[in-house]
N, C-alpha and C. Protein backbone atom coordinates (compact mmCIF):
# COMPACT_ATOMS: atom_id res chain seq x y z
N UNK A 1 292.30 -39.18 283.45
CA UNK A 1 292.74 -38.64 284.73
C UNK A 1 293.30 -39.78 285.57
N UNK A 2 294.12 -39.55 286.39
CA UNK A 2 295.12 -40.52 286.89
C UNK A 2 295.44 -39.63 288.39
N UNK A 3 295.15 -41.20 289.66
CA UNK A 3 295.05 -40.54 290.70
C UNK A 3 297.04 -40.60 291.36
N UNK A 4 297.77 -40.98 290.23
CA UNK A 4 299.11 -40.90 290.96
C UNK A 4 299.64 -39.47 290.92
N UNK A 5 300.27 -39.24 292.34
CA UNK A 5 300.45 -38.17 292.88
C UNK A 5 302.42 -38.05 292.12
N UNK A 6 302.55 -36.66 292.51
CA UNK A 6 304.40 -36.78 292.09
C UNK A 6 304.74 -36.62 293.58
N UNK A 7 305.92 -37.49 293.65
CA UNK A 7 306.53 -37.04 294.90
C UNK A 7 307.49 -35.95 295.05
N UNK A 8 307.85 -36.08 296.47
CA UNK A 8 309.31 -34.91 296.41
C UNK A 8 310.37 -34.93 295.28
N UNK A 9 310.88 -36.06 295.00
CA UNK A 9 311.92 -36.24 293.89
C UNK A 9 311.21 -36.18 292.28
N UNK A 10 309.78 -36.03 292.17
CA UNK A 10 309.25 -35.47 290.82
C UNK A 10 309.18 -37.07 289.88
N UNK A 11 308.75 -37.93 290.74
CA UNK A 11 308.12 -39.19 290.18
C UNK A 11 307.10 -39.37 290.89
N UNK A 12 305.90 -39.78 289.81
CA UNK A 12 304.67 -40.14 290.04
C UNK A 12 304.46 -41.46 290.78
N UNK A 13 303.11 -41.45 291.93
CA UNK A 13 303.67 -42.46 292.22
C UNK A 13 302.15 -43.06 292.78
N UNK A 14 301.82 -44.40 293.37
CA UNK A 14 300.50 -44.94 293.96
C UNK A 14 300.40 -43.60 294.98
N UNK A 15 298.90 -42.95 295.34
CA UNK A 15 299.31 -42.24 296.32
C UNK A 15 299.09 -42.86 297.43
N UNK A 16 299.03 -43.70 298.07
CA UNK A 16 299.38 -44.40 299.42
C UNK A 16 300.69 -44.78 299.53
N UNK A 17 301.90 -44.41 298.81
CA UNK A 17 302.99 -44.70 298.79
C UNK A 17 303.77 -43.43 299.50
N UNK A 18 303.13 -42.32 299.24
CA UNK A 18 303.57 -41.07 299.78
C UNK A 18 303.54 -40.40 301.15
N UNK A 19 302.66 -41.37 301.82
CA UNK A 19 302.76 -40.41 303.31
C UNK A 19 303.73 -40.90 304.15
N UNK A 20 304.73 -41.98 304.11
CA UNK A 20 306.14 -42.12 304.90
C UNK A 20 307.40 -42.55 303.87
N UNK A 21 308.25 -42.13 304.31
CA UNK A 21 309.29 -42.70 303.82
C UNK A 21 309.34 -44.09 303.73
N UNK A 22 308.62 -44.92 304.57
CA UNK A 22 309.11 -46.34 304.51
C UNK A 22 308.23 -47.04 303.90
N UNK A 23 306.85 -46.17 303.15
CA UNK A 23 306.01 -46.65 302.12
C UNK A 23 306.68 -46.08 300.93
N UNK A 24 307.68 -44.77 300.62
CA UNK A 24 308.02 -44.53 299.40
C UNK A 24 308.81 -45.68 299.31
N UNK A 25 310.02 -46.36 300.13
CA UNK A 25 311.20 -47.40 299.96
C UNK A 25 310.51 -48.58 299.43
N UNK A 26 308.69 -49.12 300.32
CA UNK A 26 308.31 -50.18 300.41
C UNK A 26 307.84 -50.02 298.71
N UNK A 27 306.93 -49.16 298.53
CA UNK A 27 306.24 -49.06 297.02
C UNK A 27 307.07 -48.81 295.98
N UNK A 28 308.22 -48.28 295.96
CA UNK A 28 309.32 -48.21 294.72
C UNK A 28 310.17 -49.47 294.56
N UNK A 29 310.39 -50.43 295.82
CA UNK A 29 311.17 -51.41 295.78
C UNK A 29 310.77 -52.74 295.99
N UNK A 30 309.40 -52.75 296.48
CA UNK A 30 309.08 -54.01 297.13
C UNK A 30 307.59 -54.29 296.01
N UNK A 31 306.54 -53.54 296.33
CA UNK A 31 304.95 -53.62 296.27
C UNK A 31 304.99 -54.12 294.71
N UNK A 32 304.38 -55.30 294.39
CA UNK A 32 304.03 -55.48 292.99
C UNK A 32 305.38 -56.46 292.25
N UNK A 33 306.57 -56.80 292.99
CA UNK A 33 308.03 -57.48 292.19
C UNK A 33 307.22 -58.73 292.33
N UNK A 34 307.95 -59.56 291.61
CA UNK A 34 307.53 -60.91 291.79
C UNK A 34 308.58 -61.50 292.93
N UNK A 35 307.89 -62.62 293.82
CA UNK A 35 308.21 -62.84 294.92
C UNK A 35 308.09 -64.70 294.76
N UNK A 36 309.18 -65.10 294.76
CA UNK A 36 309.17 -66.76 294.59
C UNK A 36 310.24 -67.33 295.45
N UNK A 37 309.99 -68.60 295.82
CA UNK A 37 310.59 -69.35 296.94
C UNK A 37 309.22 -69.85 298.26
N UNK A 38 309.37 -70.56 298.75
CA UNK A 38 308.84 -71.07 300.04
C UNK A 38 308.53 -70.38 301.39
N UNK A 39 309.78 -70.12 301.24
CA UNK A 39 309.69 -69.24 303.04
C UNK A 39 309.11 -68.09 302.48
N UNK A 40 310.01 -67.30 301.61
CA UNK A 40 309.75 -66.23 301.29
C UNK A 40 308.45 -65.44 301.12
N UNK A 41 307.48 -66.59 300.48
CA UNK A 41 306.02 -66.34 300.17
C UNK A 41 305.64 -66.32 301.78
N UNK A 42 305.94 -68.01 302.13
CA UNK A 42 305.49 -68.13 303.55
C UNK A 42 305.44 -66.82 304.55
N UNK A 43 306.61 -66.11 304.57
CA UNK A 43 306.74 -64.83 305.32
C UNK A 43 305.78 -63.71 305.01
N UNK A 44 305.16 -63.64 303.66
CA UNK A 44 304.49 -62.92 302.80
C UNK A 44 303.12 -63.13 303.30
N UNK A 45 302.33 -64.43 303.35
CA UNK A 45 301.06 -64.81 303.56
C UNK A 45 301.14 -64.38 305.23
N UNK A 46 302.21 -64.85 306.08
CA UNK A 46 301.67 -64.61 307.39
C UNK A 46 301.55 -62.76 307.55
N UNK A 47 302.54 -62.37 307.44
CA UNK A 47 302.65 -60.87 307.13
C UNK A 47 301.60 -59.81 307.00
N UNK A 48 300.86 -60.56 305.65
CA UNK A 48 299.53 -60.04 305.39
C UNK A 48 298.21 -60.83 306.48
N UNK A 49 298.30 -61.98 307.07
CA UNK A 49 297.46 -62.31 307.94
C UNK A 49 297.56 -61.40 309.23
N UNK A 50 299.12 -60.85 309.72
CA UNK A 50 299.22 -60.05 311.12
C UNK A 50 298.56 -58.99 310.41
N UNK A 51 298.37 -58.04 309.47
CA UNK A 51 297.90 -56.74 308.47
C UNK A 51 296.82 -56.78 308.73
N UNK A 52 296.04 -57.92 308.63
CA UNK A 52 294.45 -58.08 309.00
C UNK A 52 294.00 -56.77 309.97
N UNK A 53 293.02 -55.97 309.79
CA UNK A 53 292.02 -55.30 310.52
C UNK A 53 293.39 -54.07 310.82
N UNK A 54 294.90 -53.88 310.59
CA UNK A 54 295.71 -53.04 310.39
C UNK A 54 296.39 -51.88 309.73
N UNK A 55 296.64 -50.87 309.72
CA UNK A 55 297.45 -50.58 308.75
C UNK A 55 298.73 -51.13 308.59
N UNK A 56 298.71 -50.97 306.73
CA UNK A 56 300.20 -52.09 306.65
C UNK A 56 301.77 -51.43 307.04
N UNK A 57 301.45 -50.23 307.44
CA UNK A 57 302.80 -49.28 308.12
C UNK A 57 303.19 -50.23 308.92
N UNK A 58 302.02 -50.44 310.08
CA UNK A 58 302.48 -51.39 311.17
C UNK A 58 303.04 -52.26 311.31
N UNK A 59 302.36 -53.22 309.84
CA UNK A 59 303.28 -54.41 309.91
C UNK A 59 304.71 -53.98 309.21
N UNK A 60 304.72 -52.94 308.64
CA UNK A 60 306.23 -52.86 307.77
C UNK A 60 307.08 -52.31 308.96
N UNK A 61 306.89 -51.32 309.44
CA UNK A 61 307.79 -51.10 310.25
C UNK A 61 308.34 -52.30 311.58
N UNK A 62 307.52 -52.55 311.73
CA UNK A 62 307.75 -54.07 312.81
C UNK A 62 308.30 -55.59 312.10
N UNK A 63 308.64 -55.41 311.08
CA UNK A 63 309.22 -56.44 310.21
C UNK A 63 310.17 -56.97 310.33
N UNK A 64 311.20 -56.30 310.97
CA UNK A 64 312.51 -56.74 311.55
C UNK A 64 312.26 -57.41 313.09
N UNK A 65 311.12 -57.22 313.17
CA UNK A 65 310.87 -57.69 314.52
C UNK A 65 310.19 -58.95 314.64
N UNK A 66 309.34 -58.97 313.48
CA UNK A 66 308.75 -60.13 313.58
C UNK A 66 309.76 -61.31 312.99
N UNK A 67 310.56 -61.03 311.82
CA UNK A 67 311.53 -61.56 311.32
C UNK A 67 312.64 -62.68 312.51
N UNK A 68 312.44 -61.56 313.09
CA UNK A 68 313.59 -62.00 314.52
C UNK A 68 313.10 -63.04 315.20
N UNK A 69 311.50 -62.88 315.49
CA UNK A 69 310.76 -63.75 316.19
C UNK A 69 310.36 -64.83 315.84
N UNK A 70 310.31 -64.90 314.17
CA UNK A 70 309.71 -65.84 313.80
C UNK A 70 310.92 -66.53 312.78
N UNK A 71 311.96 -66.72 313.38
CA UNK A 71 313.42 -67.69 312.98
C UNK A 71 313.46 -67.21 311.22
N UNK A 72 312.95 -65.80 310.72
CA UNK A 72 313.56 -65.29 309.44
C UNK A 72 312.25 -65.92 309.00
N UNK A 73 311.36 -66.72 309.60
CA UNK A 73 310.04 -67.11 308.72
C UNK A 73 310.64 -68.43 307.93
N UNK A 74 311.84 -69.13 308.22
CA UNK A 74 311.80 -70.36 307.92
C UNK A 74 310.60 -71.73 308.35
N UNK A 75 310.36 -72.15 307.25
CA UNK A 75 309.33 -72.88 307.44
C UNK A 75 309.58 -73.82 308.76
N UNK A 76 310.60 -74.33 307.96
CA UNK A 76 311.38 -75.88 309.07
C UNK A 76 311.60 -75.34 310.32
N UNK A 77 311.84 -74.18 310.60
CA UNK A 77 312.33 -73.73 312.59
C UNK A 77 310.98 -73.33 312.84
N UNK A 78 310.19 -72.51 312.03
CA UNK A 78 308.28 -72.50 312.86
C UNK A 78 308.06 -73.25 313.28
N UNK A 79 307.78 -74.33 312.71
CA UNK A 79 306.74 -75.79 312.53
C UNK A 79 307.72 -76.39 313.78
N UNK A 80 308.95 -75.97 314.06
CA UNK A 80 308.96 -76.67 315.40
C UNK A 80 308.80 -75.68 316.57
N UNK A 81 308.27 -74.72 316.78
CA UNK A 81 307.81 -73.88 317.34
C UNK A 81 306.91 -74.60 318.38
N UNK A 82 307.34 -74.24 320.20
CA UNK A 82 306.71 -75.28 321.07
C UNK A 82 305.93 -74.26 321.76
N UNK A 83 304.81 -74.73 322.69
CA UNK A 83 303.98 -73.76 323.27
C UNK A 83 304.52 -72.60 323.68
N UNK A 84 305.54 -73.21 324.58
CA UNK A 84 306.77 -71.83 325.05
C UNK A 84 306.93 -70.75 324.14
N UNK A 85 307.25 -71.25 323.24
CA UNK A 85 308.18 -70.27 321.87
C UNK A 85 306.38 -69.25 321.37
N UNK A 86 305.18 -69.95 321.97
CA UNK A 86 303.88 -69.02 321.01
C UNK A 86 304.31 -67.92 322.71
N UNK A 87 303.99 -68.67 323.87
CA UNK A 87 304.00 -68.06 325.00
C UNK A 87 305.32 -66.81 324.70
N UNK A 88 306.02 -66.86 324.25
CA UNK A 88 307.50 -65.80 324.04
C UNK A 88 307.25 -64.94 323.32
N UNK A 89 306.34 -65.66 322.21
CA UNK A 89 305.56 -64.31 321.18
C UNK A 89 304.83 -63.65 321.54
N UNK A 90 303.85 -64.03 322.43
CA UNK A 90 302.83 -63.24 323.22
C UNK A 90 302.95 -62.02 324.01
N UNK A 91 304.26 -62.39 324.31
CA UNK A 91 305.35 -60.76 325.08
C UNK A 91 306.20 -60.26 324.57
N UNK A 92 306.30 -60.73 323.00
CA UNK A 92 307.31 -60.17 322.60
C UNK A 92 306.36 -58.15 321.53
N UNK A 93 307.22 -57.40 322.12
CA UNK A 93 306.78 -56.28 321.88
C UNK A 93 307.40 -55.60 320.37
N UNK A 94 308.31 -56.51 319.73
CA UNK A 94 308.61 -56.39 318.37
C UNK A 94 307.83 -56.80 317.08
N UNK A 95 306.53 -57.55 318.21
CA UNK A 95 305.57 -57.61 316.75
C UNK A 95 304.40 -57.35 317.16
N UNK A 96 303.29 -57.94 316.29
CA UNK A 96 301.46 -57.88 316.93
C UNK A 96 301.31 -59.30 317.39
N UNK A 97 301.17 -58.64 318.88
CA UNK A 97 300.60 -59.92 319.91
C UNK A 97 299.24 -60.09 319.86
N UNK A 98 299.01 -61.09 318.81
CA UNK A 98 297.40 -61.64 318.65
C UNK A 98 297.50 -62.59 318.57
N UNK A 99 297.12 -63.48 319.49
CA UNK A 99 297.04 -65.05 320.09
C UNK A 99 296.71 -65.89 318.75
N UNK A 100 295.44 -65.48 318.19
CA UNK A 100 294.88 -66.25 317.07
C UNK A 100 296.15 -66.72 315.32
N UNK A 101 296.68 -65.23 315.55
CA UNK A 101 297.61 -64.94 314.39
C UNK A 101 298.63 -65.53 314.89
N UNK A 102 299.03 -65.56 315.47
CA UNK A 102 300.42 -66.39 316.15
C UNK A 102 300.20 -67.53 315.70
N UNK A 103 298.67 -68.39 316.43
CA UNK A 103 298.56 -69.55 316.58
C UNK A 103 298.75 -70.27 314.89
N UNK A 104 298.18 -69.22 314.00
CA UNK A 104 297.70 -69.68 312.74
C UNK A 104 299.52 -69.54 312.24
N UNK A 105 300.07 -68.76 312.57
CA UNK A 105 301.33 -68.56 311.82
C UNK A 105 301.96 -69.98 312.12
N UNK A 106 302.50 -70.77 313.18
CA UNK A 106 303.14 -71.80 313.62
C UNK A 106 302.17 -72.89 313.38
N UNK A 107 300.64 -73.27 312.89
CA UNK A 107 300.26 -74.22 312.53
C UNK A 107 300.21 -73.92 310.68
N UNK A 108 300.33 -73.04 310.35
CA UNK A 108 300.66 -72.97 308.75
C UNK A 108 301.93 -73.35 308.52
N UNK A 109 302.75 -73.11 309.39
CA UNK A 109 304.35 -73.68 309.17
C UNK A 109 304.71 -75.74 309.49
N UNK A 110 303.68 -75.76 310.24
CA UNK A 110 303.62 -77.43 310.77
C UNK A 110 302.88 -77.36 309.09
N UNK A 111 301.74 -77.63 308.41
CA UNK A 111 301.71 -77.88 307.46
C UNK A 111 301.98 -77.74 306.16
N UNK A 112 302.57 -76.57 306.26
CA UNK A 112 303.85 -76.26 305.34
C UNK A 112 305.05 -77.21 304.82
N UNK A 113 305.25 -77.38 306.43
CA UNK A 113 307.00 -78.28 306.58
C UNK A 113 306.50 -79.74 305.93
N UNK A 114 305.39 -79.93 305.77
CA UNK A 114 304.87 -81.60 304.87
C UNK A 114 305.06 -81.35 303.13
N UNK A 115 304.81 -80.07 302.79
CA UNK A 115 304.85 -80.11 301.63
C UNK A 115 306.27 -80.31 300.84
N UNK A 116 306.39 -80.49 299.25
CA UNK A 116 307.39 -80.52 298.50
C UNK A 116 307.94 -79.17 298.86
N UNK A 117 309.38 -79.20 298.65
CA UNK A 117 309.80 -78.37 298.34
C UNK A 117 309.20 -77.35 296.90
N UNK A 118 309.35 -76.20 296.85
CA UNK A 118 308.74 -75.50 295.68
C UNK A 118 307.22 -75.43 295.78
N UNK A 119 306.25 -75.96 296.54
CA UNK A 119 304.51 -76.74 296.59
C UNK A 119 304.29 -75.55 296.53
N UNK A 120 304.35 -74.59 297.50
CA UNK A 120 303.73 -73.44 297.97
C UNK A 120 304.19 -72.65 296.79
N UNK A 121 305.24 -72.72 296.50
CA UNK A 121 305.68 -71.25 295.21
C UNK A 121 304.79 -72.09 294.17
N UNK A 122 304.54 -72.98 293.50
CA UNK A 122 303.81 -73.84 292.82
C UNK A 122 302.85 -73.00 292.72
N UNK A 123 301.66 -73.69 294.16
CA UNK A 123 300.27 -73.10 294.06
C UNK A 123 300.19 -71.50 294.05
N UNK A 124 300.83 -71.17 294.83
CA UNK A 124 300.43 -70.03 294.67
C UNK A 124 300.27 -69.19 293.58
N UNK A 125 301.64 -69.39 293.00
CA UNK A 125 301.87 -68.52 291.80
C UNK A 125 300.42 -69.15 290.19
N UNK A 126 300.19 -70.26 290.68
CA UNK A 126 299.10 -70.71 289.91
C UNK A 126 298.05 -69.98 289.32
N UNK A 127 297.90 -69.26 290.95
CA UNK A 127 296.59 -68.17 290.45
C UNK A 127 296.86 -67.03 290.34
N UNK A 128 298.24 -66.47 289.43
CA UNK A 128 298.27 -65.39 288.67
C UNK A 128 297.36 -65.05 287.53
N UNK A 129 296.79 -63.84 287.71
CA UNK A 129 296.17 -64.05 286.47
C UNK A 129 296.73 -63.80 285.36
N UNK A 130 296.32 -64.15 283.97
CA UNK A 130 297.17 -63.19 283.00
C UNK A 130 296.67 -61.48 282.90
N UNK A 131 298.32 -61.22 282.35
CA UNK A 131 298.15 -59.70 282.68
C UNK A 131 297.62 -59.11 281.42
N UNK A 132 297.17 -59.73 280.49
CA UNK A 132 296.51 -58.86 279.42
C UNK A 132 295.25 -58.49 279.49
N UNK A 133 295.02 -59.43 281.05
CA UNK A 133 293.32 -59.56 280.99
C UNK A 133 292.87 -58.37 282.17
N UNK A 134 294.02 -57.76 282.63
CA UNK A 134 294.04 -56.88 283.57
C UNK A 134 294.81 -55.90 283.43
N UNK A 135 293.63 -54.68 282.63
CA UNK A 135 294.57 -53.43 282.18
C UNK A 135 294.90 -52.75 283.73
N UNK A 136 296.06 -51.46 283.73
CA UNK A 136 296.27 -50.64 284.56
C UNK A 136 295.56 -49.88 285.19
N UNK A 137 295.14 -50.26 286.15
CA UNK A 137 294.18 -48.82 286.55
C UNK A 137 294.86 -47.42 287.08
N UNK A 138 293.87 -46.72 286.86
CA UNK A 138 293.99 -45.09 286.54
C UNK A 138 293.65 -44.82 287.99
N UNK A 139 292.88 -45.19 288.59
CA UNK A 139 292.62 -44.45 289.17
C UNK A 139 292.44 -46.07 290.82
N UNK A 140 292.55 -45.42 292.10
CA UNK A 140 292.62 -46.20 293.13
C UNK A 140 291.16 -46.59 293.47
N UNK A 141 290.14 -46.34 292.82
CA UNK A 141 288.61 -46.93 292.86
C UNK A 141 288.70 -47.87 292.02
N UNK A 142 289.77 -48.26 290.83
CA UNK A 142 289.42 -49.27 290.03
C UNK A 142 290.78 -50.35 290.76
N UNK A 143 290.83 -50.54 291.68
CA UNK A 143 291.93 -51.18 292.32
C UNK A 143 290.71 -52.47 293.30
N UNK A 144 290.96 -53.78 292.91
CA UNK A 144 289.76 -54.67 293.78
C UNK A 144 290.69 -54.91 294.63
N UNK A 145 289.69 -55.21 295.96
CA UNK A 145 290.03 -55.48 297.07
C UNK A 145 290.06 -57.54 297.07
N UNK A 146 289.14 -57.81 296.56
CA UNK A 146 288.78 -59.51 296.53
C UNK A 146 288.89 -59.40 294.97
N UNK A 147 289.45 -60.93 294.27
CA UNK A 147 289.07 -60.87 293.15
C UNK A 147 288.65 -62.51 292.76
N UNK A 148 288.16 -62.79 291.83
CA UNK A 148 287.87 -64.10 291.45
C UNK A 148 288.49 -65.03 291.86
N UNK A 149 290.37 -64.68 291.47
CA UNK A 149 291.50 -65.32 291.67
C UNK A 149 291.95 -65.55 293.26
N UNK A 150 291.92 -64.28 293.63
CA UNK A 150 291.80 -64.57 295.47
C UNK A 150 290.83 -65.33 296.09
N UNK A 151 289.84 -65.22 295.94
CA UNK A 151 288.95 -65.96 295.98
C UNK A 151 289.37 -67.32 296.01
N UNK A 152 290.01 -67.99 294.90
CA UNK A 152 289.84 -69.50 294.50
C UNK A 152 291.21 -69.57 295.40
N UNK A 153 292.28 -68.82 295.19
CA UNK A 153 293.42 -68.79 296.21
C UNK A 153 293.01 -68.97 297.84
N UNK A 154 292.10 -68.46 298.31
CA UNK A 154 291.87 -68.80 299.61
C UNK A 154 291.36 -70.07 299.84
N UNK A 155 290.77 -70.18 298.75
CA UNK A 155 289.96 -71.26 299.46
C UNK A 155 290.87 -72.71 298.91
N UNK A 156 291.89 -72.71 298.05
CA UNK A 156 292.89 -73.54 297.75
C UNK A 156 293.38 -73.69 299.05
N UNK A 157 293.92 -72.77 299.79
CA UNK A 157 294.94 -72.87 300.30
C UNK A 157 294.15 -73.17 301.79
N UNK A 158 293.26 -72.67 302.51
CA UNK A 158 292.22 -73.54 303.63
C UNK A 158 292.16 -74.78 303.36
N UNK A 159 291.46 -75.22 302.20
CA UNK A 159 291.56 -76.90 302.10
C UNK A 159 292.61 -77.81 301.77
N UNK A 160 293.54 -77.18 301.82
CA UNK A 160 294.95 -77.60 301.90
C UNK A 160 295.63 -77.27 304.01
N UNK A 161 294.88 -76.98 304.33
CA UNK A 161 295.13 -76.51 305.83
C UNK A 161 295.82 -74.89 306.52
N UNK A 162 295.53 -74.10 305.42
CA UNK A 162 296.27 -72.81 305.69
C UNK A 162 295.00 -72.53 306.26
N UNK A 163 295.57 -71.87 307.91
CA UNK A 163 294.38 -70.76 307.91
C UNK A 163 295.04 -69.57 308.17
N UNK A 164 293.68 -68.33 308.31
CA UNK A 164 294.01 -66.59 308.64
C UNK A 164 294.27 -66.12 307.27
N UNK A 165 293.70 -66.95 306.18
CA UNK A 165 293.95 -66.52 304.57
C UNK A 165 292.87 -66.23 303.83
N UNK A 166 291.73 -65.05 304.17
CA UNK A 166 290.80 -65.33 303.66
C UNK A 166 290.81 -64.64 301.89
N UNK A 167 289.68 -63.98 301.18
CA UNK A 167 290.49 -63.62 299.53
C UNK A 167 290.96 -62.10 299.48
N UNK A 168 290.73 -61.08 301.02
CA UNK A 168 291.01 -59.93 301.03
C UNK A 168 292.43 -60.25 301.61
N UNK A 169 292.81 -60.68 302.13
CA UNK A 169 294.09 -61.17 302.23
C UNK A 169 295.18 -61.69 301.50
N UNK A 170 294.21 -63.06 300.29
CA UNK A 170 294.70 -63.44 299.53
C UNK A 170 295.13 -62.28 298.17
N UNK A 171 294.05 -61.68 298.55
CA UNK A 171 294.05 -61.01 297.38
C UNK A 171 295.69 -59.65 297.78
N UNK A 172 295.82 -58.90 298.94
CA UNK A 172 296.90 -58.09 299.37
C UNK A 172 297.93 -58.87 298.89
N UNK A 173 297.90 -60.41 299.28
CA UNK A 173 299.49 -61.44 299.11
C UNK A 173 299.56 -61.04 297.66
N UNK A 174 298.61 -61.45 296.86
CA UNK A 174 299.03 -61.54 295.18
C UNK A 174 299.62 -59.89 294.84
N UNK A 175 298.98 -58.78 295.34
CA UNK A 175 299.31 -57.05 295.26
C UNK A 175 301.04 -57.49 295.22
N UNK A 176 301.30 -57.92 296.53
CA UNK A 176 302.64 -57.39 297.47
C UNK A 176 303.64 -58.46 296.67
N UNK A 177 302.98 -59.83 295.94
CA UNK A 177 304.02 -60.61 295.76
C UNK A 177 304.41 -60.68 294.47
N UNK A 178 303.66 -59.49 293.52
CA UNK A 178 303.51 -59.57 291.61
C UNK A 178 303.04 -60.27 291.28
N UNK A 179 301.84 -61.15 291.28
CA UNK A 179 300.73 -61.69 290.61
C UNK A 179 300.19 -61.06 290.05
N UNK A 180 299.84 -59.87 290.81
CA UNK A 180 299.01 -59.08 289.38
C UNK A 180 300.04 -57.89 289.86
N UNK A 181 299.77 -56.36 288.71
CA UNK A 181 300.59 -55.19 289.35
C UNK A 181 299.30 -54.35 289.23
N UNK A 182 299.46 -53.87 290.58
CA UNK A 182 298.36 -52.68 290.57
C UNK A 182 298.52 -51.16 290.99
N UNK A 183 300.16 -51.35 290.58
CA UNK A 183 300.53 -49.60 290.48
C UNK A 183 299.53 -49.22 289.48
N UNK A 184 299.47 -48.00 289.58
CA UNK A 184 298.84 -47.23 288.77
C UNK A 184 299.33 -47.33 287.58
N UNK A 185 298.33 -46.40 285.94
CA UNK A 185 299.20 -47.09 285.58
C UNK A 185 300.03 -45.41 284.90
N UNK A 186 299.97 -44.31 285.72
CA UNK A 186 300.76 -43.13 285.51
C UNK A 186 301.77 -43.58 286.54
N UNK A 187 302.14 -44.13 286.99
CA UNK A 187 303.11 -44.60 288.52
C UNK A 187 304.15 -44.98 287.51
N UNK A 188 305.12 -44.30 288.35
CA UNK A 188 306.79 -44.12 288.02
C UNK A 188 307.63 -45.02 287.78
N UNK A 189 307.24 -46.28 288.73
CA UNK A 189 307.57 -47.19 289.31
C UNK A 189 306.77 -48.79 288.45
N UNK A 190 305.38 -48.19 287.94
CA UNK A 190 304.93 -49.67 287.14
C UNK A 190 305.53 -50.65 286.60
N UNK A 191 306.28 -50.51 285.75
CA UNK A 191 307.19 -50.98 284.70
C UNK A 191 308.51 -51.10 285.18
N UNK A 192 309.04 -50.92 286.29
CA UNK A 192 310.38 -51.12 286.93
C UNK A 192 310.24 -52.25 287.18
N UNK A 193 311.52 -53.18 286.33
CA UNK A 193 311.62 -54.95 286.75
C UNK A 193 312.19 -54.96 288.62
């Protein structure tokens, strides 16, 4: 038994993918691809840090907003991000004004901007697990929230100076960025490169 639902167009699909249009676009096109580059991740980890205690509608739909605010999530224009520019975020109504998340987004980008180029796509992608060792689940109860690998991912990346990354977090980044795939495994969409 398999908890993927069919949608309107008669493909099966995660069923948390089905109650907006901009989770069918996000889960058929985005949720589970592999995701490599610097900023790109970078945009990815803060993303899922604003998601914290959220639904992730919120942050998807406000994405263009935060995008805007946060110079496309380039590492190098954050990290010079001056009190003013957190003070601008604080009123800016195109994203989530949470002082703490802000603060953590523009001091992850100051220690970011020290690393090699590639560092961050490096580590991160490190703690993929292999995928033979992680069959498909059937059903959205066999879907972990924390896993071993998130786990060691958070705490990599804190003692390296990331904060607002804890392994339920870490663990959403690896979902959203293809480290592991946790479409279902009746989902329409699993096996789409």
């Amino acid at each position: 038994m398999s908890d993927a639902l069919l949608g309107p167009d008669g493909v099966p699909r995660c069923p948390w993918a089905l109650s907006t249009e901009d989770y069918v676009a996000y889960h058929d096109g985005e949720w589970g691809r592999p995701v490599h580059g610097d900023d790109a991740l970078y945009e990815r980890l803060c993303l899922e840090a604003f998601q914290s205690g959220l639904s992730w509608i919120t942050i998807l739909r406000r994405r263009p907003g935060f995008r805007a605010a946060f110079a496309g999530f380039e590492i190098a224009k954050v990290a010079m991000f001056t009190d003013a520019d957190k003070e601008r975020l604080l009123g800016d109504p195109g994203i989530i004004r949470n002082r703490a998340k802000i603060e953590a987004t523009v001091a992850n980008a100051r220690v970011l901007a020290d690393w090699a180029p590639g560092e961050l796509d490096e580590l991160i992608w490190s703690f993929a697990p292999d995928p033979a060792t992680r069959p498909a689940p059937r059903a959205l109860s066999e879907v972990p929230a924390v896993t071993d690998e998130s786990t060691a991912l958070s705490k990599a990346l804190k003692k390296r100076g990331i904060r607002f990354v804890g392994p339920t977090t870490a663990y959403a980044l690896m979902q959203a960025c293809g480290l592991v795939n946790d479409h279902l495994a009746d989902c329409g969409v699993r096996d789409t490169p």
